[in-house]
N, C-alpha and C. Protein backbone atom coordinates (compact mmCIF):
# COMPACT_ATOMS: atom_id res chain seq x y z
N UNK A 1 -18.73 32.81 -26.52
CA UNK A 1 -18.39 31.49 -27.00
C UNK A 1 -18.24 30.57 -25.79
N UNK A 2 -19.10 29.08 -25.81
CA UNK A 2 -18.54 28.42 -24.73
C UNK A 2 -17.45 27.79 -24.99
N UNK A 3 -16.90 27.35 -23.73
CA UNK A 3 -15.40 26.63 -23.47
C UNK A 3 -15.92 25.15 -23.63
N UNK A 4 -14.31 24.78 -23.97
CA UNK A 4 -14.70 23.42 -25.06
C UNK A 4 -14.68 22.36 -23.45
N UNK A 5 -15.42 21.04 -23.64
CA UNK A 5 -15.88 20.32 -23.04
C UNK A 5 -17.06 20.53 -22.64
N UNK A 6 -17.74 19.90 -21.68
CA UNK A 6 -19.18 19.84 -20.81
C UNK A 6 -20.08 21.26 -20.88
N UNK A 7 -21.03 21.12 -20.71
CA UNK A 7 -21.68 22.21 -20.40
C UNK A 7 -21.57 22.64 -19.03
N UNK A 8 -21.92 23.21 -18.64
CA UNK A 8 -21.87 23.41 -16.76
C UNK A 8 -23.47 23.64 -16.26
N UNK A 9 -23.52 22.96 -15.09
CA UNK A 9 -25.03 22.77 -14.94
C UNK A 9 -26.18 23.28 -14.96
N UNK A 10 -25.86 25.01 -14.68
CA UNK A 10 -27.15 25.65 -15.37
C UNK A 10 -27.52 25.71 -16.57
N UNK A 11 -26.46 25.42 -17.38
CA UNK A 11 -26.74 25.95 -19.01
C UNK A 11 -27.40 24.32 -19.89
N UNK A 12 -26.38 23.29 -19.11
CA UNK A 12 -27.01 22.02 -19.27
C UNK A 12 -28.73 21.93 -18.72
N UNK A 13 -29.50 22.47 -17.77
CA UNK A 13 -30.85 22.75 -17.42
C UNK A 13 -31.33 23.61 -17.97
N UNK A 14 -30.52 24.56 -18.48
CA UNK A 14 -31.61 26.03 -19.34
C UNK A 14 -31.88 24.89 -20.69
N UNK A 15 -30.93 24.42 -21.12
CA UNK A 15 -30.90 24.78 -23.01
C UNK A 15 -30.69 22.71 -23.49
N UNK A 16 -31.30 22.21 -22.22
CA UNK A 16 -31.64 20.72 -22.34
C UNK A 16 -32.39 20.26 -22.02
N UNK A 17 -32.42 19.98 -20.13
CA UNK A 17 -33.22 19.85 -19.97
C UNK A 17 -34.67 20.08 -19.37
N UNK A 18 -34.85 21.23 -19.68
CA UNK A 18 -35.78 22.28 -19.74
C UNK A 18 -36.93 22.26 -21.24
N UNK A 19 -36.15 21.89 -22.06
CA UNK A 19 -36.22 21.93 -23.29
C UNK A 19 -37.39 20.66 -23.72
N UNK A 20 -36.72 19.65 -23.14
CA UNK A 20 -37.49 17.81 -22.89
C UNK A 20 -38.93 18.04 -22.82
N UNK A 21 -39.28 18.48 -23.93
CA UNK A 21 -41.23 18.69 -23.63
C UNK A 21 -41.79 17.06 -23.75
N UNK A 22 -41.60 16.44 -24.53
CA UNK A 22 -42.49 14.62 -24.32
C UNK A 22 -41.46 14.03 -23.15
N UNK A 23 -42.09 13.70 -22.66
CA UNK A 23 -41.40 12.40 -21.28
C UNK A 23 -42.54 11.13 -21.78
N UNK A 24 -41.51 10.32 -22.24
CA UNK A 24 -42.38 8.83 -22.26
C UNK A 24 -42.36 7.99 -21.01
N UNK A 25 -43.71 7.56 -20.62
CA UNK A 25 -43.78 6.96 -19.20
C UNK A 25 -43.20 5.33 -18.88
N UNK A 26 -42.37 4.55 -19.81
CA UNK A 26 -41.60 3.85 -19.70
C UNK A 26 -39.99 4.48 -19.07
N UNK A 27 -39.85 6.07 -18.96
CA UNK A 27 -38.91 6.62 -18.56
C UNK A 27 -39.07 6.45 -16.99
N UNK A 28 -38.53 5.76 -16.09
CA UNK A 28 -39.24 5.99 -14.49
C UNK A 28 -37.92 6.90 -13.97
N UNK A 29 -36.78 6.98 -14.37
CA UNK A 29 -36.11 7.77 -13.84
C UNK A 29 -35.33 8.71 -14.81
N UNK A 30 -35.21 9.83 -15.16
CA UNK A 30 -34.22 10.97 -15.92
C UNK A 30 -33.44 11.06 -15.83
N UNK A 31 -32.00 11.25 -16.50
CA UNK A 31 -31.19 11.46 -16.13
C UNK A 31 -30.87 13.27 -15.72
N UNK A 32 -30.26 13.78 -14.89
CA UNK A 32 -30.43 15.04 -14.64
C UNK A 32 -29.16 15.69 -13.81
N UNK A 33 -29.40 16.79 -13.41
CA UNK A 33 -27.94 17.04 -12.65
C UNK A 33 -27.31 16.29 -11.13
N UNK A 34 -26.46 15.68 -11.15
CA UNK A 34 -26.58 14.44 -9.98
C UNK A 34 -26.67 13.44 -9.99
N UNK A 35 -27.59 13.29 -11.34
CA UNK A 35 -28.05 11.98 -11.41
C UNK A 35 -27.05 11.04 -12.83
N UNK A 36 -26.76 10.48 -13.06
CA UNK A 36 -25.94 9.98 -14.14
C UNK A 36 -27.09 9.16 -15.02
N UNK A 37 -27.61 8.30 -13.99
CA UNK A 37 -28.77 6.98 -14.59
C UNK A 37 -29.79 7.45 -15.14
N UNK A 38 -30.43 6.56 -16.09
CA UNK A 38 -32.03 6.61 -16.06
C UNK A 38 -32.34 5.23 -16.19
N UNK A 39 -33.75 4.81 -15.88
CA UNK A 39 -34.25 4.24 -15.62
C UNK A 39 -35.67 3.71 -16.19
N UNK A 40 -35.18 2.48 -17.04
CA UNK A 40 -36.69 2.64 -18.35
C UNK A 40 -37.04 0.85 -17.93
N UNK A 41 -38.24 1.28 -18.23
CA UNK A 41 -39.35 0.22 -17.63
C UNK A 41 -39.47 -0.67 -18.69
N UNK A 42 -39.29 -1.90 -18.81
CA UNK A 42 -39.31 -2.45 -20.06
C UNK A 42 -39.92 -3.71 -19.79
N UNK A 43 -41.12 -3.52 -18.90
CA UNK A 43 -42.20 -4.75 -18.66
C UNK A 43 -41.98 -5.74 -18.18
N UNK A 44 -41.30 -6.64 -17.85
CA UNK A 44 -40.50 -7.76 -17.17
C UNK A 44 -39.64 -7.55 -16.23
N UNK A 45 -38.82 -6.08 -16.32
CA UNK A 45 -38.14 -5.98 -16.25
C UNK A 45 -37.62 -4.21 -15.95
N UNK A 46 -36.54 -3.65 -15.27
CA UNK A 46 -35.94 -2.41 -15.76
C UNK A 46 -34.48 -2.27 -15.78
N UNK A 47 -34.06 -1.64 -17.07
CA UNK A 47 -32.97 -1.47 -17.35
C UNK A 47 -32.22 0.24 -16.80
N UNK A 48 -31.47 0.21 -16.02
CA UNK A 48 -30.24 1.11 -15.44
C UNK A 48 -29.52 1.22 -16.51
N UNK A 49 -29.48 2.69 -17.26
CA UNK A 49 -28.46 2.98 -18.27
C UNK A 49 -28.05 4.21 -17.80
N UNK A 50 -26.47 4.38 -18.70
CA UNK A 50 -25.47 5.00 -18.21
C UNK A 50 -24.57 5.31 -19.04
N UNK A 51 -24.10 7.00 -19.43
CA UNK A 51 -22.82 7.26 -20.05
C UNK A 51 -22.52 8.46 -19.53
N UNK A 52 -21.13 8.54 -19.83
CA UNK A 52 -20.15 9.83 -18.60
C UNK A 52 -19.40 10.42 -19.53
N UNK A 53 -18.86 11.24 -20.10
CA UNK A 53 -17.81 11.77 -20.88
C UNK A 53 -17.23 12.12 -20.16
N UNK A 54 -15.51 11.76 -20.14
CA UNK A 54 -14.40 12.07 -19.57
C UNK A 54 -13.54 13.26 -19.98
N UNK A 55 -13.64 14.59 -19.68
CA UNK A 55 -13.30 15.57 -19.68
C UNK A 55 -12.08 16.11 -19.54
N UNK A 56 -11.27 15.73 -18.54
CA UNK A 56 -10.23 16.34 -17.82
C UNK A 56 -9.33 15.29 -17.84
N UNK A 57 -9.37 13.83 -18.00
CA UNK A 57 -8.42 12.75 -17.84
C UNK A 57 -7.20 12.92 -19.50
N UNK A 58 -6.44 12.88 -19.21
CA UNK A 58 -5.09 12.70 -20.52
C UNK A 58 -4.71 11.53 -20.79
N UNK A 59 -4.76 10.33 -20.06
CA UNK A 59 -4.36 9.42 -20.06
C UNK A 59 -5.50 7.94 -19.31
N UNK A 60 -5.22 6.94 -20.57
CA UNK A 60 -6.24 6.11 -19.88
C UNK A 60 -7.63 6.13 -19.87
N UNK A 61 -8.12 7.12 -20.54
CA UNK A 61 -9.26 7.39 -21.22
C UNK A 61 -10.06 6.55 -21.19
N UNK A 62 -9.80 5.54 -21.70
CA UNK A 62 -10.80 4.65 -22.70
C UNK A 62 -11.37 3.92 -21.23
N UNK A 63 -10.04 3.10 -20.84
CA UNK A 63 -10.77 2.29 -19.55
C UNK A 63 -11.61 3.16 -18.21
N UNK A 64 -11.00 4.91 -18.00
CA UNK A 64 -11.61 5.50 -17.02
C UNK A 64 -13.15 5.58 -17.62
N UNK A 65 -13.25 5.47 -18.45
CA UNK A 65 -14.82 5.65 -19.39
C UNK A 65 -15.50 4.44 -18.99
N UNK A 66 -15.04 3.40 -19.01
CA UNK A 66 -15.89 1.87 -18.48
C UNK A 66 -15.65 2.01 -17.43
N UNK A 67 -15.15 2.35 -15.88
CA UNK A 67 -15.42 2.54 -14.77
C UNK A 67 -16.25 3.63 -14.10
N UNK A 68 -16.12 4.40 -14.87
CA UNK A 68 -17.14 5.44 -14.29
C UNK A 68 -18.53 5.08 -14.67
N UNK A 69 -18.29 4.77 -16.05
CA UNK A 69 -20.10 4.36 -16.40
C UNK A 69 -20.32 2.75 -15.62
N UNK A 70 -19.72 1.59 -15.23
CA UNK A 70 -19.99 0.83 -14.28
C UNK A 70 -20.39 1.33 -13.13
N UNK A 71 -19.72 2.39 -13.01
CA UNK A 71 -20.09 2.57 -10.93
C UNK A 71 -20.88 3.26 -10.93
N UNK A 72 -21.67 4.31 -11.99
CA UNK A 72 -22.69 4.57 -11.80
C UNK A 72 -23.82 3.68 -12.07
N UNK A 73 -23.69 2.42 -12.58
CA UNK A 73 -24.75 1.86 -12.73
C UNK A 73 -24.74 0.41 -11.47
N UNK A 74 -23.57 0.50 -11.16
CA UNK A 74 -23.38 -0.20 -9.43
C UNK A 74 -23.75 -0.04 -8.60
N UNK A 75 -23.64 1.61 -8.69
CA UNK A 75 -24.05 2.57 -7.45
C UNK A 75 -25.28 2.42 -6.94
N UNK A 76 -26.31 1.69 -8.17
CA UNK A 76 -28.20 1.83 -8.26
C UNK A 76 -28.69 0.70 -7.93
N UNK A 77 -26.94 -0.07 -7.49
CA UNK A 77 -27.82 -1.54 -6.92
C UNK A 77 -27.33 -2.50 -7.99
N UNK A 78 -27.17 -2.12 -9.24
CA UNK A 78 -27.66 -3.50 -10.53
C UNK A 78 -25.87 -3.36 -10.96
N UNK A 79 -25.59 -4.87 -11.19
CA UNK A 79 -24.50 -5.36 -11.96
C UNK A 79 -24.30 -4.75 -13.87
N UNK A 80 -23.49 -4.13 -13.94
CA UNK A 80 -23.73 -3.74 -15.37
C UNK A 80 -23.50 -4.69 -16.27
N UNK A 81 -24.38 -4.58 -17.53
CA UNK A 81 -24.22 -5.41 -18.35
C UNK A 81 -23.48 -4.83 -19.64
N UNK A 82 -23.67 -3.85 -19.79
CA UNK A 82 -23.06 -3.03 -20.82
C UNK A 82 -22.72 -1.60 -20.57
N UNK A 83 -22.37 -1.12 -21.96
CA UNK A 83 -21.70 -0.12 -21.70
C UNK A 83 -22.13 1.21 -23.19
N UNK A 84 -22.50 2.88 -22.54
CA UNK A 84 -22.72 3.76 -23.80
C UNK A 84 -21.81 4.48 -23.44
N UNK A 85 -20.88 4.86 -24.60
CA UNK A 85 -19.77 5.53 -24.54
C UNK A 85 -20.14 6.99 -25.12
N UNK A 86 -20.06 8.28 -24.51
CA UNK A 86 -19.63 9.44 -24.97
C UNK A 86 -18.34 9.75 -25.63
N UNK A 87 -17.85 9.60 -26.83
CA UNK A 87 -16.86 10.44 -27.25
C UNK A 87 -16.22 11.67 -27.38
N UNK A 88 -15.51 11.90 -26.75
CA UNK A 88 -14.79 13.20 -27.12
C UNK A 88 -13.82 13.63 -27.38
N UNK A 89 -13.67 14.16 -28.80
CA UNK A 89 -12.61 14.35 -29.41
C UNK A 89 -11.42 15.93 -29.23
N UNK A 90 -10.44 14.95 -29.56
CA UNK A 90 -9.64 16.40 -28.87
C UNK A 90 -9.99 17.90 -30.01
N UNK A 91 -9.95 18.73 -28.97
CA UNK A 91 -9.96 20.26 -29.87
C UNK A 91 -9.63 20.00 -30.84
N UNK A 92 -9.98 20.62 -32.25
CA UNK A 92 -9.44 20.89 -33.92
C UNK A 92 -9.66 19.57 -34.54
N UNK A 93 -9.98 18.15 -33.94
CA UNK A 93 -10.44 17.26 -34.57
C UNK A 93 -11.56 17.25 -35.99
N UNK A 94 -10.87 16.96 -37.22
CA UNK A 94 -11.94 17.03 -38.18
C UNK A 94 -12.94 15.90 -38.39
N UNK A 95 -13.58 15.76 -39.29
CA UNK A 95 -14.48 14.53 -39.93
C UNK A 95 -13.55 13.75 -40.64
N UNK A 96 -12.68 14.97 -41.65
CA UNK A 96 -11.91 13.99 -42.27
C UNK A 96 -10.90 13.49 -41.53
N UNK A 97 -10.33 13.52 -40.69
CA UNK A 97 -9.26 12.93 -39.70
C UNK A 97 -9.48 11.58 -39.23
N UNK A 98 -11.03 11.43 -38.51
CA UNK A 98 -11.56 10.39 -38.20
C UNK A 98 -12.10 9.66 -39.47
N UNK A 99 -12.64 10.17 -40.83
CA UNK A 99 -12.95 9.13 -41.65
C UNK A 99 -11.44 8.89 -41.95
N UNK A 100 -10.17 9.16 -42.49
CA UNK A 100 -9.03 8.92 -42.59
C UNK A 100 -8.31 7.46 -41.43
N UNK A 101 -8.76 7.91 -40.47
CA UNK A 101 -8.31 6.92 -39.33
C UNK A 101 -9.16 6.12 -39.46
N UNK A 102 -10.05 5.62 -39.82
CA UNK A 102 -11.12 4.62 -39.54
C UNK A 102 -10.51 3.65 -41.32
N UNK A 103 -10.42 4.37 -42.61
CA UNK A 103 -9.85 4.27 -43.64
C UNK A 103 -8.76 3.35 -43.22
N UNK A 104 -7.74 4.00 -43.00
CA UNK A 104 -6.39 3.48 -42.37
C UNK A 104 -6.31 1.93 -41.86
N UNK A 105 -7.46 2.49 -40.91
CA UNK A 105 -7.15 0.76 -40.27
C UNK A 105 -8.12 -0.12 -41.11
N UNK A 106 -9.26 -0.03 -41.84
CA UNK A 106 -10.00 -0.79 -42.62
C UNK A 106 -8.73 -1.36 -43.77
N UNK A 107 -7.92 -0.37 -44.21
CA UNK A 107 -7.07 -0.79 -45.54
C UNK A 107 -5.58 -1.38 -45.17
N UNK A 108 -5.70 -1.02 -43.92
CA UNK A 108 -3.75 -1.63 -43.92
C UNK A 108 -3.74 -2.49 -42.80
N UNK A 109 -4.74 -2.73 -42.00
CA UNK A 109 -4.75 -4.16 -41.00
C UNK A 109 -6.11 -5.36 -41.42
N UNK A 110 -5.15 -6.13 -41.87
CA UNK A 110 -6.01 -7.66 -42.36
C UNK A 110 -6.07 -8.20 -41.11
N UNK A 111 -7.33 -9.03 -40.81
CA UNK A 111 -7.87 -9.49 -39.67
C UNK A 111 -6.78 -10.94 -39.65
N UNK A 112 -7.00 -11.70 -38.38
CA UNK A 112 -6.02 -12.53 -38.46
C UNK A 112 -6.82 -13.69 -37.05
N UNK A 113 -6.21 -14.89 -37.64
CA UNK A 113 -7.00 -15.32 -36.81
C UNK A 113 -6.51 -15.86 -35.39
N UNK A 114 -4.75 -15.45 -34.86
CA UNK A 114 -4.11 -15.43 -34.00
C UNK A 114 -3.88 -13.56 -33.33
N UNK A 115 -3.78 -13.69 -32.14
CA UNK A 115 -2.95 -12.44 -31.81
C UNK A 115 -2.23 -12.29 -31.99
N UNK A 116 -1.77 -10.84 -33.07
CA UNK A 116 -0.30 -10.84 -33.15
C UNK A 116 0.23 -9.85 -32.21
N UNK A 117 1.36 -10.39 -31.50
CA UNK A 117 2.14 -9.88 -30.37
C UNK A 117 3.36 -8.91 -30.70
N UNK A 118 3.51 -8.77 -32.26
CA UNK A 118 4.50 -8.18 -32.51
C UNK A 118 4.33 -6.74 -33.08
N UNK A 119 2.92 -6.01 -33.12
CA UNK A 119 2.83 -5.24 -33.03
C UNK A 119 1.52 -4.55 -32.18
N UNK A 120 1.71 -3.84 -31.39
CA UNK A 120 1.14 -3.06 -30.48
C UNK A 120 0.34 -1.93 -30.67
N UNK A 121 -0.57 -1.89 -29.88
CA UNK A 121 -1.48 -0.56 -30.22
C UNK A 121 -0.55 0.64 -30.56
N UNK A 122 -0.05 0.35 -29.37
CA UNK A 122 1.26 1.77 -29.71
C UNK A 122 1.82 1.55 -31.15
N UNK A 123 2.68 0.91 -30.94
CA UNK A 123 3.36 0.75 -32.30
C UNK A 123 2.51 0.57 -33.57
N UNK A 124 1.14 0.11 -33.69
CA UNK A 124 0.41 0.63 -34.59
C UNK A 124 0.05 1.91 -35.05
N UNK A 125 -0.20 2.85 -33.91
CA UNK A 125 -0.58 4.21 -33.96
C UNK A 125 0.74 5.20 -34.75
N UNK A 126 2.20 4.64 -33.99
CA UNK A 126 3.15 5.38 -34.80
C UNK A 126 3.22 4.76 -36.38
N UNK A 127 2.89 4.29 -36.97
CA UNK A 127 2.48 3.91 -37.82
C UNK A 127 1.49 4.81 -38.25
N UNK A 128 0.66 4.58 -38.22
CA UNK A 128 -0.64 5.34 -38.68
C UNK A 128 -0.25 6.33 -38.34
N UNK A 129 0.41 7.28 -37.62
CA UNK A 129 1.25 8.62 -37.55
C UNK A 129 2.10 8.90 -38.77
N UNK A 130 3.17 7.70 -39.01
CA UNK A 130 4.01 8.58 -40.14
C UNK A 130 3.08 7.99 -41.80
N UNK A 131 2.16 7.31 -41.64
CA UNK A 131 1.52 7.22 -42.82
C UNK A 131 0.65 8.54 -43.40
N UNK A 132 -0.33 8.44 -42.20
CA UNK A 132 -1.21 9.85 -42.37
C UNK A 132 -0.88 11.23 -41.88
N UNK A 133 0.04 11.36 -41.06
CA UNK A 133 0.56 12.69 -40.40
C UNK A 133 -0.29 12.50 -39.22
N UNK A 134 -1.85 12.11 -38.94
CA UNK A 134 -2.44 12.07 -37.25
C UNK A 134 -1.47 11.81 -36.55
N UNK A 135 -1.86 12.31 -35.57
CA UNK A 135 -1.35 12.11 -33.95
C UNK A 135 -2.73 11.47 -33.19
N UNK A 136 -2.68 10.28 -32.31
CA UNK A 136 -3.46 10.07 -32.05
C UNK A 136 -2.87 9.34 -30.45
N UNK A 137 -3.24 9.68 -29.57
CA UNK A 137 -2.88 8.96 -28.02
C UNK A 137 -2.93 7.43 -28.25
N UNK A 138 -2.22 6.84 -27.53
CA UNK A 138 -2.34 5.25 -27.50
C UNK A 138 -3.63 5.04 -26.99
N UNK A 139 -4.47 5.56 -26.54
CA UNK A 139 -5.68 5.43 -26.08
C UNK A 139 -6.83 5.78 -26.93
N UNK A 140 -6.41 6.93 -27.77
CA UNK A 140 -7.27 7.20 -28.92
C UNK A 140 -7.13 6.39 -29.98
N UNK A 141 -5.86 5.79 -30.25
CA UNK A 141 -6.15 4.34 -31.25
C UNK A 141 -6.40 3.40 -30.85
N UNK A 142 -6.53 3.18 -29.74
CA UNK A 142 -7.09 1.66 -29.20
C UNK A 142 -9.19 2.30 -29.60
N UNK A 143 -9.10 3.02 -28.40
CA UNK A 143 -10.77 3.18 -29.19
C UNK A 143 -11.17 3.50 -30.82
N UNK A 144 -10.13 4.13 -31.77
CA UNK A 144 -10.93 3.88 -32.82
C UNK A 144 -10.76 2.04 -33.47
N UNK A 145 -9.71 1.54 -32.98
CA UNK A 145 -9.27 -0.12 -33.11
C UNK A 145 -10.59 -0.78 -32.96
N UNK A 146 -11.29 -0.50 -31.61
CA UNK A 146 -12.50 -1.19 -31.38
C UNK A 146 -13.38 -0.83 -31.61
N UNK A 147 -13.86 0.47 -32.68
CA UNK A 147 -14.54 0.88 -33.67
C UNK A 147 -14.67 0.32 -34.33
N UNK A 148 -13.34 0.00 -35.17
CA UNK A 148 -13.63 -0.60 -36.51
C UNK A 148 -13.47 -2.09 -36.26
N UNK A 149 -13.97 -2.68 -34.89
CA UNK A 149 -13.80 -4.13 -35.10
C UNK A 149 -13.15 -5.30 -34.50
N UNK A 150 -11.69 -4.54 -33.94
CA UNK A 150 -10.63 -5.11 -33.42
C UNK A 150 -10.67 -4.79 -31.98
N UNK A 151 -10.92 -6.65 -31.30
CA UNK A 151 -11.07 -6.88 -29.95
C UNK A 151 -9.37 -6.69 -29.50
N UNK A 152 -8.90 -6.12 -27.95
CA UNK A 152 -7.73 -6.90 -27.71
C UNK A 152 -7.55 -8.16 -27.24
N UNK A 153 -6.81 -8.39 -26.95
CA UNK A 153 -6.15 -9.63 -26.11
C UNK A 153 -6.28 -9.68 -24.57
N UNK A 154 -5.57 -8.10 -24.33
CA UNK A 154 -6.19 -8.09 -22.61
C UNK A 154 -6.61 -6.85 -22.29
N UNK A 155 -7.80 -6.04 -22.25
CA UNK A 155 -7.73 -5.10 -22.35
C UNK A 155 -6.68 -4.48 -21.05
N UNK A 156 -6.70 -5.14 -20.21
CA UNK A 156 -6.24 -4.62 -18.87
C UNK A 156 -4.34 -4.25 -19.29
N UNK A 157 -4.02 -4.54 -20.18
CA UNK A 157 -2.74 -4.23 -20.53
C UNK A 157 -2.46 -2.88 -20.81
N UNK A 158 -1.64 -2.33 -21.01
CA UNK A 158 -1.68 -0.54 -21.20
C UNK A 158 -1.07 -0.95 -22.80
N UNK A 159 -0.58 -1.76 -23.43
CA UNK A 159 -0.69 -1.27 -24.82
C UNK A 159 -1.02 -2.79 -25.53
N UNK A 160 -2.31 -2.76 -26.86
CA UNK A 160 -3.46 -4.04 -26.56
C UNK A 160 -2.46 -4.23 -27.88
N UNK A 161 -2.92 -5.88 -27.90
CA UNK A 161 -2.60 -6.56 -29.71
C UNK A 161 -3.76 -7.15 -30.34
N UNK A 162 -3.80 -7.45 -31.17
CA UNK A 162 -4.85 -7.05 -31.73
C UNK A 162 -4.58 -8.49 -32.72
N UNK A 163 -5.76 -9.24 -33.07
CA UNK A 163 -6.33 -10.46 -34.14
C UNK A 163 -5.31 -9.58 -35.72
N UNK A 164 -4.09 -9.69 -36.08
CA UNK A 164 -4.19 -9.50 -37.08
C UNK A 164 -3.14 -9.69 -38.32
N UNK A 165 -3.18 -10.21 -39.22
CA UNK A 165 -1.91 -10.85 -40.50
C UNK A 165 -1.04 -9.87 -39.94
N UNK A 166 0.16 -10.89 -40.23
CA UNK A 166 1.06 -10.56 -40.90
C UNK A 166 1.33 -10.10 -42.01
N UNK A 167 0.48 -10.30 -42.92
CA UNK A 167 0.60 -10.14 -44.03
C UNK A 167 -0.08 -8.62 -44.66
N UNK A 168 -0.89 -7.66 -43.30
CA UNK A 168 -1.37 -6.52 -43.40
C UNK A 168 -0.66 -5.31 -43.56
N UNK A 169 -1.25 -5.13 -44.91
CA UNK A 169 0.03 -3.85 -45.36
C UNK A 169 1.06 -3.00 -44.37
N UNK A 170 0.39 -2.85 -43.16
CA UNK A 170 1.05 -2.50 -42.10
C UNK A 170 2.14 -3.01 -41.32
N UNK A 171 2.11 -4.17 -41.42
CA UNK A 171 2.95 -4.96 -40.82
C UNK A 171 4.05 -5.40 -41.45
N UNK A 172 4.48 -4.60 -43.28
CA UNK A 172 5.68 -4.69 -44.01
C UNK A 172 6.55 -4.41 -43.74
């Protein structure tokens, strides 16, 4: 049985990319072991893309995920413009957990057209804790938050607020 997270680099080259029989020639660079980027030719132009799954971090997740995938696409010279996120969910995570959490916040936070400051990612999540029984990191509800929709205020804050009523079942 493998161990949960990443593959490790031979097994990622046996049983991936080894595997890659079409290479389309708009591909000018692969991504591969070492390499994070690839590099696709798009006629005018080439685009530097980039995603990292964060493995070993407990805390802070979400933002170590947009710096690592920036600096590898810094690293190649080019200013990033965006961003592909790898998810990874903690061990024993179900389908229904995440359709439940995604549920949750679709049905009990009404969009709003001020920030409301009076409740917090955090304090949303314990919420959505004693509603549904999840446990979810302040970092794991901020990313499913901006799943389903909801920008913060600053992301640079360690716990975000979010566009949303007062009047959202949640906020009774």
């Amino acid at each position: 049985m493998l161990k949960t997270g990443k593959l490790d680099s031979d097994l990622l080259e046996k049983i991936v990319f080894n595997n890659i029989k079409f290479r389309r020639p708009e591909v000018l660079t692969r991504p591969g072991i070492g390499e994070d980027c690839a590099v696709v030719d798009f006629g005018s132009y080439e685009c530097i893309m980039s995603t990292d799954p964060i493995t070993a971090a407990i805390s802070e997740i979400g933002r170590l995920s947009i710096h690592i995938s920036c600096n590898d696409i810094a690293s190649n010279g080019i200013q990033p413009l965006g961003i592909m996120l790898a998810v990874m969910l903690p061990e024993g995570t179900t389908e229904e957990e995440i359709e439940e959490i995604c549920k949750w916040i679709k049905s009990t936070l009404i969009p709003g057209k001020l920030f409301n400051f009076n409740y917090s990612s955090y304090s949303l999540k314990r919420i959505l804790e004693c509603d549904t029984g999840i446990y979810l990191t302040n970092n794991e509800f901020k990313d499913a938050m901006q799943k389903c929709g909801f920008k913060p205020d600053n992301p640079n804050d360690l716990n975000w607020c979010y566009r949303i009523s007062n009047n959202s079942p949640a906020c009774g």
